[in-house]
N, C-alpha and C. Protein backbone atom coordinates (compact mmCIF):
# COMPACT_ATOMS: atom_id res chain seq x y z
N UNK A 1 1.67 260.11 147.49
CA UNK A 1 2.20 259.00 148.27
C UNK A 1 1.17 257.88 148.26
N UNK A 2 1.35 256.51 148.09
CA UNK A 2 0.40 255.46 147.51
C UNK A 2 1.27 254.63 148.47
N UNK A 3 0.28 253.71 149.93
CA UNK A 3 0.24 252.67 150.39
C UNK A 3 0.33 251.62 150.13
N UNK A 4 0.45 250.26 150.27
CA UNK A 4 -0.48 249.44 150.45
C UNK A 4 -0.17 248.38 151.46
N UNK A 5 -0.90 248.01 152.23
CA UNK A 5 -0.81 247.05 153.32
C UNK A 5 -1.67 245.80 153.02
N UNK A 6 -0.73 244.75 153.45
CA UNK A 6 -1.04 243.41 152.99
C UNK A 6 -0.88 242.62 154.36
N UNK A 7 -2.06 241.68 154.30
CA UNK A 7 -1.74 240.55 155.12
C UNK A 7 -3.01 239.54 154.61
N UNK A 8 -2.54 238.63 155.01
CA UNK A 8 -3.61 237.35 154.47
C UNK A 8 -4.38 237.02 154.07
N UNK A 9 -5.97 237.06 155.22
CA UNK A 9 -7.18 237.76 154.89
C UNK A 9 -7.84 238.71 154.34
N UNK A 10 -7.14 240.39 154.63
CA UNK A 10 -7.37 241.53 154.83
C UNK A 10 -8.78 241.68 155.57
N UNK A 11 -8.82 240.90 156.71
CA UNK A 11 -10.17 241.34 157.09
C UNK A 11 -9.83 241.81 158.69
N UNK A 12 -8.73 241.91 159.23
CA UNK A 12 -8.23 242.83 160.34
C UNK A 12 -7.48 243.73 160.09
N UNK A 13 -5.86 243.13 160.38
CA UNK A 13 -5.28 244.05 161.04
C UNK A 13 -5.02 245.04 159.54
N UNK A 14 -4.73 244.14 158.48
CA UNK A 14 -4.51 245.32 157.07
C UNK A 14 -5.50 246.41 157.42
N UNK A 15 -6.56 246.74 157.27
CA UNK A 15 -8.22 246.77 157.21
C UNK A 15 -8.01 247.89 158.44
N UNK A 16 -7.34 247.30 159.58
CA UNK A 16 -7.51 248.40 160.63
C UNK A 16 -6.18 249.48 160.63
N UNK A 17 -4.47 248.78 159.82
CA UNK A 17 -3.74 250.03 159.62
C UNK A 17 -4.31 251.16 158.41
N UNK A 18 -4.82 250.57 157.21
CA UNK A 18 -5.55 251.05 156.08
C UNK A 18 -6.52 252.56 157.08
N UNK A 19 -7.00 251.94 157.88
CA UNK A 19 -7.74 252.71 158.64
C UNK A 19 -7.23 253.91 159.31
N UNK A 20 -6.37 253.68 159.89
CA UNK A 20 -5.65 254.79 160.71
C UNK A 20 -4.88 255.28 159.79
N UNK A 21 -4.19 255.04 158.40
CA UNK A 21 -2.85 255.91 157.81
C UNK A 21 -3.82 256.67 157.52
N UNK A 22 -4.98 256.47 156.61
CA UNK A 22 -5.90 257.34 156.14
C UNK A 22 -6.37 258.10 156.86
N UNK A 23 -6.77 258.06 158.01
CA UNK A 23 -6.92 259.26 159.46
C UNK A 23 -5.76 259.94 159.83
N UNK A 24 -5.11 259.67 159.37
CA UNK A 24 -3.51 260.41 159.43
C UNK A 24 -3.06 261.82 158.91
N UNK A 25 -3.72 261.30 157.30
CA UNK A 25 -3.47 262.65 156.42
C UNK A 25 -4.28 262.55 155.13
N UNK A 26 -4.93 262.82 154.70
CA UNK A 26 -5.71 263.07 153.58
C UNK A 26 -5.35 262.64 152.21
N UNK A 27 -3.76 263.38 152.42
CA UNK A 27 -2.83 263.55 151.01
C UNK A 27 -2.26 262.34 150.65
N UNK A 28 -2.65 261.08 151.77
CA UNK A 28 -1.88 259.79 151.32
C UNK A 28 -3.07 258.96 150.40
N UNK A 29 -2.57 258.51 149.63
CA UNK A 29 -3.70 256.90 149.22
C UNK A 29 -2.86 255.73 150.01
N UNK A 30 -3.64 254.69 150.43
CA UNK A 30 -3.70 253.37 150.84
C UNK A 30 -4.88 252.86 150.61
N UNK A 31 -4.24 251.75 150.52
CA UNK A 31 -5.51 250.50 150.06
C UNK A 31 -4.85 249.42 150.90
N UNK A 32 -5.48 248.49 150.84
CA UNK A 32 -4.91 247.16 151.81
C UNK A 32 -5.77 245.51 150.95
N UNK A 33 -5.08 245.23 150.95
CA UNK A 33 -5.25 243.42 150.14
C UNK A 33 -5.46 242.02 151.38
N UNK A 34 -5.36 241.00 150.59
CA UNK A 34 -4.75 239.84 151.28
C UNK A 34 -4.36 239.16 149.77
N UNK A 35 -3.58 238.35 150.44
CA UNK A 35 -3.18 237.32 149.52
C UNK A 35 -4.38 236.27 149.49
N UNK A 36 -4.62 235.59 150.40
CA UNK A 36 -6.08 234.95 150.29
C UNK A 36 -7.27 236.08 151.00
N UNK A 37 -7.73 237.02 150.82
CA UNK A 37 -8.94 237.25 150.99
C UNK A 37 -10.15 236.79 151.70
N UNK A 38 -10.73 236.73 152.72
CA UNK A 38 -11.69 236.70 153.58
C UNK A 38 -12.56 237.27 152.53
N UNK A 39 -13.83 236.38 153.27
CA UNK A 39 -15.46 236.73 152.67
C UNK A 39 -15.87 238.36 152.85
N UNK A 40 -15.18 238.42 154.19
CA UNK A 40 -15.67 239.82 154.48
C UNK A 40 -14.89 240.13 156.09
N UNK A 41 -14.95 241.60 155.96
CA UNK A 41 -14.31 242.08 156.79
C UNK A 41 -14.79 242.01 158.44
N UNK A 42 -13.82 241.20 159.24
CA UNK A 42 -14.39 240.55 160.51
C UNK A 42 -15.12 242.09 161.18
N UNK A 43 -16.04 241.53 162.10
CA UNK A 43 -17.38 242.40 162.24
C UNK A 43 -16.58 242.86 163.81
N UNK A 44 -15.71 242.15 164.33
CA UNK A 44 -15.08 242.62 165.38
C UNK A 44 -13.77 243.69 165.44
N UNK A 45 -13.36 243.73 164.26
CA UNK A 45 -12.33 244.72 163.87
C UNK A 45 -13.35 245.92 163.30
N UNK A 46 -14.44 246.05 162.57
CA UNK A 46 -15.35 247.04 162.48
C UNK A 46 -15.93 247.41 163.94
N UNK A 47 -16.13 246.63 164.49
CA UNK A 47 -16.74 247.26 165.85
C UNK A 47 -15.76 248.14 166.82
N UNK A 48 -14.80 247.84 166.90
CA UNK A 48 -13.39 248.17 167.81
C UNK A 48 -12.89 249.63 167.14
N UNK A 49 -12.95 249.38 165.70
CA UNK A 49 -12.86 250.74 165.02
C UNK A 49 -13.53 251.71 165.14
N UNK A 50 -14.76 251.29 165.22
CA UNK A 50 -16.06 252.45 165.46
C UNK A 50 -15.92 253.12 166.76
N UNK A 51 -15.31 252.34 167.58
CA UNK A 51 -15.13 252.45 169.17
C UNK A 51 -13.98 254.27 168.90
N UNK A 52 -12.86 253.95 168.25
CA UNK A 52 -11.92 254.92 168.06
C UNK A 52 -12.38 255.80 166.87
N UNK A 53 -13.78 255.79 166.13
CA UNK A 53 -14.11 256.87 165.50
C UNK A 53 -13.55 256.62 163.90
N UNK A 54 -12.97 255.33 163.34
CA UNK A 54 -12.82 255.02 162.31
C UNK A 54 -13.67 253.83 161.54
N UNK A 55 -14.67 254.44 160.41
CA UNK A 55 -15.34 253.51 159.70
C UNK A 55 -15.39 252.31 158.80
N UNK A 56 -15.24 251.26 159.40
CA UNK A 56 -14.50 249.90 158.28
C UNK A 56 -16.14 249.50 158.47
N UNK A 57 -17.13 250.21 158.06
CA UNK A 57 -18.12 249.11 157.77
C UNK A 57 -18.30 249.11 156.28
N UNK A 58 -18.24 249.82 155.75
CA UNK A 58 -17.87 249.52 154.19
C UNK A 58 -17.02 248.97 153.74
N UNK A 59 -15.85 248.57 154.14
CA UNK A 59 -14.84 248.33 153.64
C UNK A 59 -15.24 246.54 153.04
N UNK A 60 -14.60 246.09 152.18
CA UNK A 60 -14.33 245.32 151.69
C UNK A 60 -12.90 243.96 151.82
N UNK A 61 -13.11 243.13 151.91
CA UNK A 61 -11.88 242.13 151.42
C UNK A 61 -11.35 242.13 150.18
N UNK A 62 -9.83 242.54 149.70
CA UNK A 62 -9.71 242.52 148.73
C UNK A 62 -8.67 241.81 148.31
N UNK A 63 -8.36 241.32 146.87
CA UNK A 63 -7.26 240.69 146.83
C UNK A 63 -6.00 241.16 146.10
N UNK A 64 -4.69 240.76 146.96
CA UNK A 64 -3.73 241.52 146.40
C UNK A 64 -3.95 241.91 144.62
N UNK A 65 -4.46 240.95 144.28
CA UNK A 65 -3.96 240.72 142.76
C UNK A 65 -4.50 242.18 142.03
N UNK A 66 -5.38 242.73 143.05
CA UNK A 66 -5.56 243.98 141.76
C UNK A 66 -4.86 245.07 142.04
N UNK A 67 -3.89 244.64 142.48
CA UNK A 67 -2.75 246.01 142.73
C UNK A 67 -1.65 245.72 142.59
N UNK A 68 -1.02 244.46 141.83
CA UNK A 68 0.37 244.18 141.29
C UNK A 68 0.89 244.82 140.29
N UNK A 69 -0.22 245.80 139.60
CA UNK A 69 0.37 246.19 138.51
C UNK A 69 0.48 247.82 138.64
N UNK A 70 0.39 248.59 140.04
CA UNK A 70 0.35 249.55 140.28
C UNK A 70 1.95 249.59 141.08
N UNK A 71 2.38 250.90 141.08
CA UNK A 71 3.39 251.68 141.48
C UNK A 71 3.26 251.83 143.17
N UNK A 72 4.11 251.61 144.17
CA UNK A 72 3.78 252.10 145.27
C UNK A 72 4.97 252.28 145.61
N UNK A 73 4.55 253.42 146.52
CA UNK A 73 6.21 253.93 148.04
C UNK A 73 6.21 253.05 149.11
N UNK A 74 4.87 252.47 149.53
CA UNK A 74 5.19 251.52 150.45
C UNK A 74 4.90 250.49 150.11
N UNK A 75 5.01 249.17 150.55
CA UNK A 75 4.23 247.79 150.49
C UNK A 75 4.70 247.48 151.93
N UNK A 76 3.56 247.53 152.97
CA UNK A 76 3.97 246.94 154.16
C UNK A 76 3.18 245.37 154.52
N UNK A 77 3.48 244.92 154.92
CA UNK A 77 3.02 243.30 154.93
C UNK A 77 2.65 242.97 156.96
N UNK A 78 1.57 243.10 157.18
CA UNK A 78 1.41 243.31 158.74
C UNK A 78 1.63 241.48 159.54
N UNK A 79 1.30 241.32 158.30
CA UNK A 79 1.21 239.22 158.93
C UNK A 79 2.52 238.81 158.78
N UNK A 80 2.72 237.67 159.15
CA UNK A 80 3.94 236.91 158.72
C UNK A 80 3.44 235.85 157.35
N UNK A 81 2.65 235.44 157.15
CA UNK A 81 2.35 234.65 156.09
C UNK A 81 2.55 235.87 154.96
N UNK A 82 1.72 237.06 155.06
CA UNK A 82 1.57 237.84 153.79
C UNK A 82 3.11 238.02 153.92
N UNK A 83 4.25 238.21 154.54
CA UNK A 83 5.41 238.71 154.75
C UNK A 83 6.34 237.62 153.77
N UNK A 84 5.99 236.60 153.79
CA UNK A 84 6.90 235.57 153.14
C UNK A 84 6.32 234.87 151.55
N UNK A 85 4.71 235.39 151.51
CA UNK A 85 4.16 234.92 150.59
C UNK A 85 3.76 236.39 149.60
N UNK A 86 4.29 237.51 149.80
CA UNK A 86 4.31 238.39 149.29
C UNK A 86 4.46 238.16 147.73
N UNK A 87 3.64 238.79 147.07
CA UNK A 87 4.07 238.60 145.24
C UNK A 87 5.07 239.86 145.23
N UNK A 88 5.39 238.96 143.74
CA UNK A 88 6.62 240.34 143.12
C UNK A 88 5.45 240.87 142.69
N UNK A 89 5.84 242.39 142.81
CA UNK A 89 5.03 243.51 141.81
C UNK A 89 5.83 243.87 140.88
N UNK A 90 4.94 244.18 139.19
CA UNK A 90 5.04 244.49 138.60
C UNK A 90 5.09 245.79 138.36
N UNK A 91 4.81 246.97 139.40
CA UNK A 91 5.20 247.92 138.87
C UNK A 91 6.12 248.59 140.40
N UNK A 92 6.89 249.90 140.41
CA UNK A 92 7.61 250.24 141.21
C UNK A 92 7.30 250.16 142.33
N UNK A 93 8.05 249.83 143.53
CA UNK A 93 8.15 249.45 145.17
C UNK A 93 9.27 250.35 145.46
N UNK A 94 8.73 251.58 146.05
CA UNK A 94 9.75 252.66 146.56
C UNK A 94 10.54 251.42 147.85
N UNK A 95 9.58 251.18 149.07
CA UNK A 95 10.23 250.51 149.98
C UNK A 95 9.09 248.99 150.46
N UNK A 96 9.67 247.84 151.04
CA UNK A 96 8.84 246.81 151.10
C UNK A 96 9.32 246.95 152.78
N UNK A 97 8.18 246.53 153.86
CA UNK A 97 8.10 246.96 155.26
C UNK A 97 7.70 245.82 155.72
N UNK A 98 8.17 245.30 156.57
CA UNK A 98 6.94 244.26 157.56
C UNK A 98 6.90 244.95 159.09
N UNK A 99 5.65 245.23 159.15
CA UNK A 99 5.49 245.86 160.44
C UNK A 99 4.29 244.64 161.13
N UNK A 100 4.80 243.39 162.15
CA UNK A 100 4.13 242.20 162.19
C UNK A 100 3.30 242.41 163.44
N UNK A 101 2.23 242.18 163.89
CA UNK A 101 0.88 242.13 164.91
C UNK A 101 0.30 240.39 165.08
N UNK A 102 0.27 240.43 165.97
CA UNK A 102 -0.39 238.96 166.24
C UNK A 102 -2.18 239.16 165.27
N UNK A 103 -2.82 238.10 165.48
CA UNK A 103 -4.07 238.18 164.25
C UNK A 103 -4.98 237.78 165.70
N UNK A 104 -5.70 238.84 165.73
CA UNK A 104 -6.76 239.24 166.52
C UNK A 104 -7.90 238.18 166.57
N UNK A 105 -7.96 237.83 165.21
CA UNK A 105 -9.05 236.37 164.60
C UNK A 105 -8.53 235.66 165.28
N UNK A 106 -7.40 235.49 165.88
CA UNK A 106 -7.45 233.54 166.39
C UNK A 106 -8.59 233.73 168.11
N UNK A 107 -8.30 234.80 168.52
CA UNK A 107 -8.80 235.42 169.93
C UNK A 107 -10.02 234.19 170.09
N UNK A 108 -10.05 233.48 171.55
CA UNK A 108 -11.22 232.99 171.86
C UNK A 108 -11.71 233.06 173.21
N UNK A 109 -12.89 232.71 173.90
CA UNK A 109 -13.47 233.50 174.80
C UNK A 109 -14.91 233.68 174.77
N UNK A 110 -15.36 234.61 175.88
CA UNK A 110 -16.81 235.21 175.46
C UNK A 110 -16.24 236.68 174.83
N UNK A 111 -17.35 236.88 174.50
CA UNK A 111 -17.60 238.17 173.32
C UNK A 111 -16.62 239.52 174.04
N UNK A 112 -16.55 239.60 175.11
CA UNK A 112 -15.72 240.28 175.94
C UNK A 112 -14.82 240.34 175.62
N UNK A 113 -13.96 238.95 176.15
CA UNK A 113 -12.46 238.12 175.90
C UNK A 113 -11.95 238.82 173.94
N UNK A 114 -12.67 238.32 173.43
CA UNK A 114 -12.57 238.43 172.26
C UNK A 114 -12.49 239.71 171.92
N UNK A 115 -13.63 240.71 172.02
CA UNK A 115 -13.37 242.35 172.13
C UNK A 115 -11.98 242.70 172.98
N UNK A 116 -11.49 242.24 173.99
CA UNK A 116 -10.48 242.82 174.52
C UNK A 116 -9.18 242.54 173.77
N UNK A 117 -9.11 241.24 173.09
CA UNK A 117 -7.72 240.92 172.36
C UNK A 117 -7.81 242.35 171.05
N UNK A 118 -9.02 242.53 170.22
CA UNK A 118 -9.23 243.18 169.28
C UNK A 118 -8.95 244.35 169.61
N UNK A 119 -9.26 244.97 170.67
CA UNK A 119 -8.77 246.55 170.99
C UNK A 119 -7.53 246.60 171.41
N UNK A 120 -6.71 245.63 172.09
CA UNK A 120 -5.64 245.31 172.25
C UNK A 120 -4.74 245.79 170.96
N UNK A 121 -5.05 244.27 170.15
CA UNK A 121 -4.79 244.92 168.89
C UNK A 121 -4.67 246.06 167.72
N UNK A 122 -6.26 246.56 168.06
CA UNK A 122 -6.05 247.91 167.63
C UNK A 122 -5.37 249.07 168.13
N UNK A 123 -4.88 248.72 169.41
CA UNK A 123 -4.25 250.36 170.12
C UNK A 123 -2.54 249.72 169.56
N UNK A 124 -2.58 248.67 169.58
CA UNK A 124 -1.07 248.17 169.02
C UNK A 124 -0.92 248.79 167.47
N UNK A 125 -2.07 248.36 166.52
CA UNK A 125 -1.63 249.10 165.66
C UNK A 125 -1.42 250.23 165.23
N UNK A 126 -2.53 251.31 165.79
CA UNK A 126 -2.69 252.24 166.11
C UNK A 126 -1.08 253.44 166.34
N UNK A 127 -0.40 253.04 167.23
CA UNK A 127 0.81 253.08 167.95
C UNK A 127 1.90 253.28 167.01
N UNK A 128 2.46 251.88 166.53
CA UNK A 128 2.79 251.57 165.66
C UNK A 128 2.94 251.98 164.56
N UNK A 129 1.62 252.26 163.81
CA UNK A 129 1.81 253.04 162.50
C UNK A 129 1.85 254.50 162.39
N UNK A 130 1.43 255.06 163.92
CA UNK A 130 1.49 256.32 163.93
C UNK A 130 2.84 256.74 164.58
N UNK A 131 3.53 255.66 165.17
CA UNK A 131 5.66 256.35 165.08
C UNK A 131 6.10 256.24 163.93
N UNK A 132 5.44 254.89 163.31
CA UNK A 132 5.94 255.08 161.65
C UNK A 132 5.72 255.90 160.91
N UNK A 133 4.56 256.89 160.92
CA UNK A 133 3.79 257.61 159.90
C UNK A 133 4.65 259.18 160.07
N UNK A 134 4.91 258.84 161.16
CA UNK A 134 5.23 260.67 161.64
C UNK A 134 6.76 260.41 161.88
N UNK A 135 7.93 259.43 161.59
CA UNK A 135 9.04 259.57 161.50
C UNK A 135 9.37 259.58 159.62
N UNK A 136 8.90 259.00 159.05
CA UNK A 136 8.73 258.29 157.60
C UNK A 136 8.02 258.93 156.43
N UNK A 137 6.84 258.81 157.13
CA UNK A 137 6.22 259.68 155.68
C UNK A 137 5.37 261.09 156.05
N UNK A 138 5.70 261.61 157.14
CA UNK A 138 5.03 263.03 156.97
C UNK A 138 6.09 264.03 156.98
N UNK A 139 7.35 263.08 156.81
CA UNK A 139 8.76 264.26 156.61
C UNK A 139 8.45 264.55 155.07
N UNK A 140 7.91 263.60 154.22
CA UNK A 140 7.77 263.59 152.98
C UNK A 140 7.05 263.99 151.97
N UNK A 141 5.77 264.52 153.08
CA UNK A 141 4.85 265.62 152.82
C UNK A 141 4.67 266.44 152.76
């Protein structure tokens, strides 16, 4: 079973579902893109993760483009920009998903304020991909 989650940057919320499917089950691959790509993966979605025991400090920004030519069961699109600016892929798309989250990056505030929208966020996605994961694809496992 082969992922992939897309949204803009990929330096949140992709970055943080990527995070949890893979804590899910072993037997899946996911990867996660943006269509435009961030420098690097926001340091506040790594921190919030670490909080719930999942490691995005390695992780990378990546860009869709090196996975148009791969096969996938999912393509879920978490943004609304990646949702409408989605490329055609060139190779098989079992199913195309938009599962949409507000973008944690716009959050402003003190460092607090800002941490609280981000965990916000993360228990949203969190949620989310785990009714999806366990109605959808662990029947399929």
């Amino acid at each position: 079973m082969k992922i992939l989650i897309l949204c803009t940057g990929n330096s949140c919320r992709s970055q943080m579902a990527e995070g949890y499917l893979r804590s899910f089950d072993s037997r899946i691959e996911v990867h996660s893109a943006g269509s435009r790509p961030a420098k690097q993966v926001n340091p506040y979605a790594i921190r919030v993760m670490a909080e719930d025991g999942i490691d995005l400090s390695a992780a990378l920004a990546r860009d869709v483009r090196e996975y148009l030519d791969q096969p996938w069961d999912y393509v879920i699109t978490v943004c609304g920009n990646a949702d409408r600016d989605c490329p055609a892929f060139i190779g098989a798309v079992g199913q195309r998903l938009h599962i949409g989250f507000e973008d944690p990056a716009d959050a402003t505030g003190s460092e607090e304020e800002i941490l609280a929208v981000f965990r916000a966020s993360r228990d949203e996605i969190r949620a989310r991909f785990r009714t999806w994961f366990d109605s959808e694809v662990a029947p399929q496992l």
